[in-house]
N, C-alpha and C. Protein backbone atom coordinates (compact mmCIF):
# COMPACT_ATOMS: atom_id res chain seq x y z
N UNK A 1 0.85 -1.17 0.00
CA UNK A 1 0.00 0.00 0.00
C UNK A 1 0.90 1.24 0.00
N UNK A 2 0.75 2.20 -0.85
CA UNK A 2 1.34 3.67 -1.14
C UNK A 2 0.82 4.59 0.59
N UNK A 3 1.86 4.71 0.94
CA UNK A 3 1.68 5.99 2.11
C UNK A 3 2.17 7.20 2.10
N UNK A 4 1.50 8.49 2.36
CA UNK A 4 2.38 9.74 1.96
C UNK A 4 2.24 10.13 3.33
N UNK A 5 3.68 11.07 3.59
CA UNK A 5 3.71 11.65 4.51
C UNK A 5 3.48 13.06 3.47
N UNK A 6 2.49 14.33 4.54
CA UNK A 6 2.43 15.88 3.94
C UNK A 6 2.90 16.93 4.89
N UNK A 7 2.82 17.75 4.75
CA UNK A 7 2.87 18.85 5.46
C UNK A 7 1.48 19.98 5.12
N UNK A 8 0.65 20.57 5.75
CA UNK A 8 0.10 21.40 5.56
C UNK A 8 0.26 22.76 5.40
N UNK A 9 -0.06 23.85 5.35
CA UNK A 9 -0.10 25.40 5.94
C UNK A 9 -1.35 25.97 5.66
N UNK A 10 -1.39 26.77 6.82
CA UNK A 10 -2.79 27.66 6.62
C UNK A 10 -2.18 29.11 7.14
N UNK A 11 -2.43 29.85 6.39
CA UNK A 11 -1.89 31.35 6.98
C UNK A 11 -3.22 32.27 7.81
N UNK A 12 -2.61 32.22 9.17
CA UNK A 12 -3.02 32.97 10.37
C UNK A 12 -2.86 34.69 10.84
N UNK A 13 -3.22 35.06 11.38
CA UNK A 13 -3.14 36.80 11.52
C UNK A 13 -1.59 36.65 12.08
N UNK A 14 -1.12 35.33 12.67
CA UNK A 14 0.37 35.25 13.18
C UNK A 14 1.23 34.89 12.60
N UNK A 15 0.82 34.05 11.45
CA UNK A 15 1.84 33.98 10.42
C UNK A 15 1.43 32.84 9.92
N UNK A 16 2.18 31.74 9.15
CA UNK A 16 1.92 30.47 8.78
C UNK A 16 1.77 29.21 9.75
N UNK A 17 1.00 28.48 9.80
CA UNK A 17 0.95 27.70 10.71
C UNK A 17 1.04 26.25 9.61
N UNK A 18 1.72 25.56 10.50
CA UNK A 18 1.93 24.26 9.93
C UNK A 18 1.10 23.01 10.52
N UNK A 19 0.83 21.42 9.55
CA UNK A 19 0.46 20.74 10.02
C UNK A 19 1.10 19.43 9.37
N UNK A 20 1.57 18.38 10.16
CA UNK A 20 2.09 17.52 9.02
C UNK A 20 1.21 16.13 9.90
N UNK A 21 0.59 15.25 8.58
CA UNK A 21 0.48 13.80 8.71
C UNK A 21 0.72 12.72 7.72
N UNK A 22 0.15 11.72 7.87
CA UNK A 22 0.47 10.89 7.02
C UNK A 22 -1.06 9.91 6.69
N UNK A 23 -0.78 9.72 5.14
CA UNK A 23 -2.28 8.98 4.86
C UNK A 23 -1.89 8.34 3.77
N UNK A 24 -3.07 8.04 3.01
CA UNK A 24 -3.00 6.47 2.09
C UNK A 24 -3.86 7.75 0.49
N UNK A 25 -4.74 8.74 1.14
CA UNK A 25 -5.25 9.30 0.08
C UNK A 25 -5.01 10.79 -0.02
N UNK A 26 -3.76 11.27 -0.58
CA UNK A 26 -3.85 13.07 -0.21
C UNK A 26 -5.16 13.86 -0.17
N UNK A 27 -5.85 13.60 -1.34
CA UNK A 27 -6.69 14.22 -1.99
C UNK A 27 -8.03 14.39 -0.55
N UNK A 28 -8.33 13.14 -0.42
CA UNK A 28 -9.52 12.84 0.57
C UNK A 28 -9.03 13.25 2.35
N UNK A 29 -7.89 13.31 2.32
CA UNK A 29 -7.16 13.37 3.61
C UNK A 29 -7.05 15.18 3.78
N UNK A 30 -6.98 16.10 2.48
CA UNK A 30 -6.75 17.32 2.97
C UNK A 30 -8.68 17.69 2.59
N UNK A 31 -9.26 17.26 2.63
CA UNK A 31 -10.13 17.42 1.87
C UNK A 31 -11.42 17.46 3.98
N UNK A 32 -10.83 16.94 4.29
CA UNK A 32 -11.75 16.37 5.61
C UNK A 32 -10.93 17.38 6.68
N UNK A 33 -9.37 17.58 6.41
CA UNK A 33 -8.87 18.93 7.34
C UNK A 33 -9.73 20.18 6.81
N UNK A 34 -10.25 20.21 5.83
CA UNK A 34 -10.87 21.25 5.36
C UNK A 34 -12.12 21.26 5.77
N UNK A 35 -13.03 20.45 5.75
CA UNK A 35 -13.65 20.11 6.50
C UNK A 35 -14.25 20.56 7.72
N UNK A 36 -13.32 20.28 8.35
CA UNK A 36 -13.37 20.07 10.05
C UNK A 36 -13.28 18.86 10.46
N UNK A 37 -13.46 18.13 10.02
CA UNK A 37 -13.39 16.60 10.35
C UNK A 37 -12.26 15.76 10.13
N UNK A 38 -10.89 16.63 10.68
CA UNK A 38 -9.66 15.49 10.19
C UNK A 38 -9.07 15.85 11.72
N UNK A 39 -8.25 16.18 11.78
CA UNK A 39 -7.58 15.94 13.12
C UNK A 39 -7.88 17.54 13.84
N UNK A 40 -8.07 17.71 15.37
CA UNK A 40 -8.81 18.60 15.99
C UNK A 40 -7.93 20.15 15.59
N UNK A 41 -6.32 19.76 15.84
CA UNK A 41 -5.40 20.83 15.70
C UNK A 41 -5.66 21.89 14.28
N UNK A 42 -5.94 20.89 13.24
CA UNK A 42 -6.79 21.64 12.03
C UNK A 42 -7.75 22.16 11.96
N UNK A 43 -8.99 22.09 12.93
CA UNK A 43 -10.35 22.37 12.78
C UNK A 43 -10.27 23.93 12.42
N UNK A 44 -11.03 25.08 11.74
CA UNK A 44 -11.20 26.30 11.67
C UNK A 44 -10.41 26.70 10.53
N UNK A 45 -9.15 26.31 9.96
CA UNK A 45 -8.79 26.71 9.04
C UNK A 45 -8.46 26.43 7.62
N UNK A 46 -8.54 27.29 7.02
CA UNK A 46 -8.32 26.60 5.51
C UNK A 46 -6.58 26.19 5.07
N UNK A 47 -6.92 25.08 4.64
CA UNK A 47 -5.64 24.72 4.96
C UNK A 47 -5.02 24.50 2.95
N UNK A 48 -3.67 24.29 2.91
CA UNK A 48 -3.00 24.20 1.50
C UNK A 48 -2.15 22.69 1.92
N UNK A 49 -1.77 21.81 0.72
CA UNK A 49 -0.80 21.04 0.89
C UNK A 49 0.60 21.93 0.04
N UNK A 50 1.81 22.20 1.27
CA UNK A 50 3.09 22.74 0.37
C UNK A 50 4.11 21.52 0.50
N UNK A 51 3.75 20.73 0.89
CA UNK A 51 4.95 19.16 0.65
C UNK A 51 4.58 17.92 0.75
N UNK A 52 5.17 16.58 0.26
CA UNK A 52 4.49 15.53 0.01
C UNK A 52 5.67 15.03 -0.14
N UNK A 53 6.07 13.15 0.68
CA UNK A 53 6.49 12.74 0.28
C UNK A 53 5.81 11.03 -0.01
N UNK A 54 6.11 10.32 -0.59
CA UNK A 54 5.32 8.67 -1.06
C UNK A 54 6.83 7.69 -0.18
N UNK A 55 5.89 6.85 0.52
CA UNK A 55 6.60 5.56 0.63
C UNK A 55 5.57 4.65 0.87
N UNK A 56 6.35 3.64 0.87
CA UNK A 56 5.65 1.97 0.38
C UNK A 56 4.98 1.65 1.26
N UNK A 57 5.18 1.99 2.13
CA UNK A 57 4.52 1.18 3.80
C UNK A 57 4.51 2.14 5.09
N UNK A 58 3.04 1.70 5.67
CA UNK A 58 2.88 2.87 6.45
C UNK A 58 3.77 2.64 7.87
N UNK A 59 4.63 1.92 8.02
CA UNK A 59 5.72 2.10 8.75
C UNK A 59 6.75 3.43 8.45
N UNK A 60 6.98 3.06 7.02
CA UNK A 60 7.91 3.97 6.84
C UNK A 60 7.35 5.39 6.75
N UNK A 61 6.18 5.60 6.14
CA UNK A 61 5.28 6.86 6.25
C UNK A 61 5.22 7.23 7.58
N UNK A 62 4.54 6.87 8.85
CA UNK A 62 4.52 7.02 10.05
C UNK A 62 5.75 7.57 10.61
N UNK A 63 7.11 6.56 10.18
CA UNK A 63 8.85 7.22 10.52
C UNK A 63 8.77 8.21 10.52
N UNK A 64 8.82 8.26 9.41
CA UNK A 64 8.95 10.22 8.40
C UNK A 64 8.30 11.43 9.18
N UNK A 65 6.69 10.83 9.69
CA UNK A 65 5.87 11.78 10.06
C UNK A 65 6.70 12.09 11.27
N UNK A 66 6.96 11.27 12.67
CA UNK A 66 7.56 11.23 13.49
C UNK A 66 8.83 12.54 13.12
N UNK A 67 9.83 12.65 12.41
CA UNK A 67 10.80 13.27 12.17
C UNK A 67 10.25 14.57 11.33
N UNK A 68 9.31 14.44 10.59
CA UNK A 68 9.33 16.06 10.48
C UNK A 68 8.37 16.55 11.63
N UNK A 69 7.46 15.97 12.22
CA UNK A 69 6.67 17.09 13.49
C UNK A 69 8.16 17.47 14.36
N UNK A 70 9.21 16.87 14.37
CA UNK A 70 10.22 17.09 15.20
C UNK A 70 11.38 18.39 14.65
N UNK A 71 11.09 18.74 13.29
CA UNK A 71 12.14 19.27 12.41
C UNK A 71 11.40 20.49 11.82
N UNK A 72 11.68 21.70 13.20
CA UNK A 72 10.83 22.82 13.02
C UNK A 72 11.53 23.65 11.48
N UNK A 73 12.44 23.83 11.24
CA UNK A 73 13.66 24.25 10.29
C UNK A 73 13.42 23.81 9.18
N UNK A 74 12.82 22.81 9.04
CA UNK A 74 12.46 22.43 7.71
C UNK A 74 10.68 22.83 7.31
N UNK A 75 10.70 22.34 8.39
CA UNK A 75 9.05 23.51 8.20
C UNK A 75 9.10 24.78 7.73
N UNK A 76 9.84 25.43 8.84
CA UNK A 76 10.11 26.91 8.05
C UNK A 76 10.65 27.28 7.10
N UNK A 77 11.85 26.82 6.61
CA UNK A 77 12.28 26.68 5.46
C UNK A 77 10.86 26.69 4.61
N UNK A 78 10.07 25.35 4.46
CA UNK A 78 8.73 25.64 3.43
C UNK A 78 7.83 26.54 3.44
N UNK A 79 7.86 27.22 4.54
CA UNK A 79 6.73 28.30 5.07
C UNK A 79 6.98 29.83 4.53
N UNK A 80 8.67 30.15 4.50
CA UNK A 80 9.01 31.04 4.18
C UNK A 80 8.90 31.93 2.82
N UNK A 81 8.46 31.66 1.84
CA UNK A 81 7.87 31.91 0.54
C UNK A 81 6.59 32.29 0.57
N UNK A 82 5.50 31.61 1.86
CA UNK A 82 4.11 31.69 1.53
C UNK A 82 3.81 32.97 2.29
């Protein structure tokens, strides 16, 4: 099974705010943060996908997620353009 780890952003009166997870469907997965109905930390805002990566197995997807919620610098790094 294909797993992506993403990163989100939604821009706030404070600046960019980030969100990163991992799923099996991008499309349907940013689609329910939009929503309101994906994970609580998202609820209220409109959110963008600015990164994506694919691996094979949601082990290794899950890894990934683990290391970027941890890797503020690379967040910002992506944030800094928007």
């Amino acid at each position: 099974m294909r797993c992506f780890v993403y990163v989100l952003g939604a821009s706030l009166k404070s600046g960019v705010r980030t969100y990163v997870g991992w799923t099996t469907d991008l499309e349907r997965r940013l689609a329910r943060h939009n929503e309101g109905t994906g994970a609580r930390a998202t609820r209220g805002h409109v959110w963008g996908l600015i990164y994506a990566e694919a691996y094979a197995s949601r082990g290794e997807a899950m890894s990934r997620e683990w290391h970027l919620k941890r890797d503020r610098a690379f967040r910002k790094r992506l944030t800094d353009g928007l």
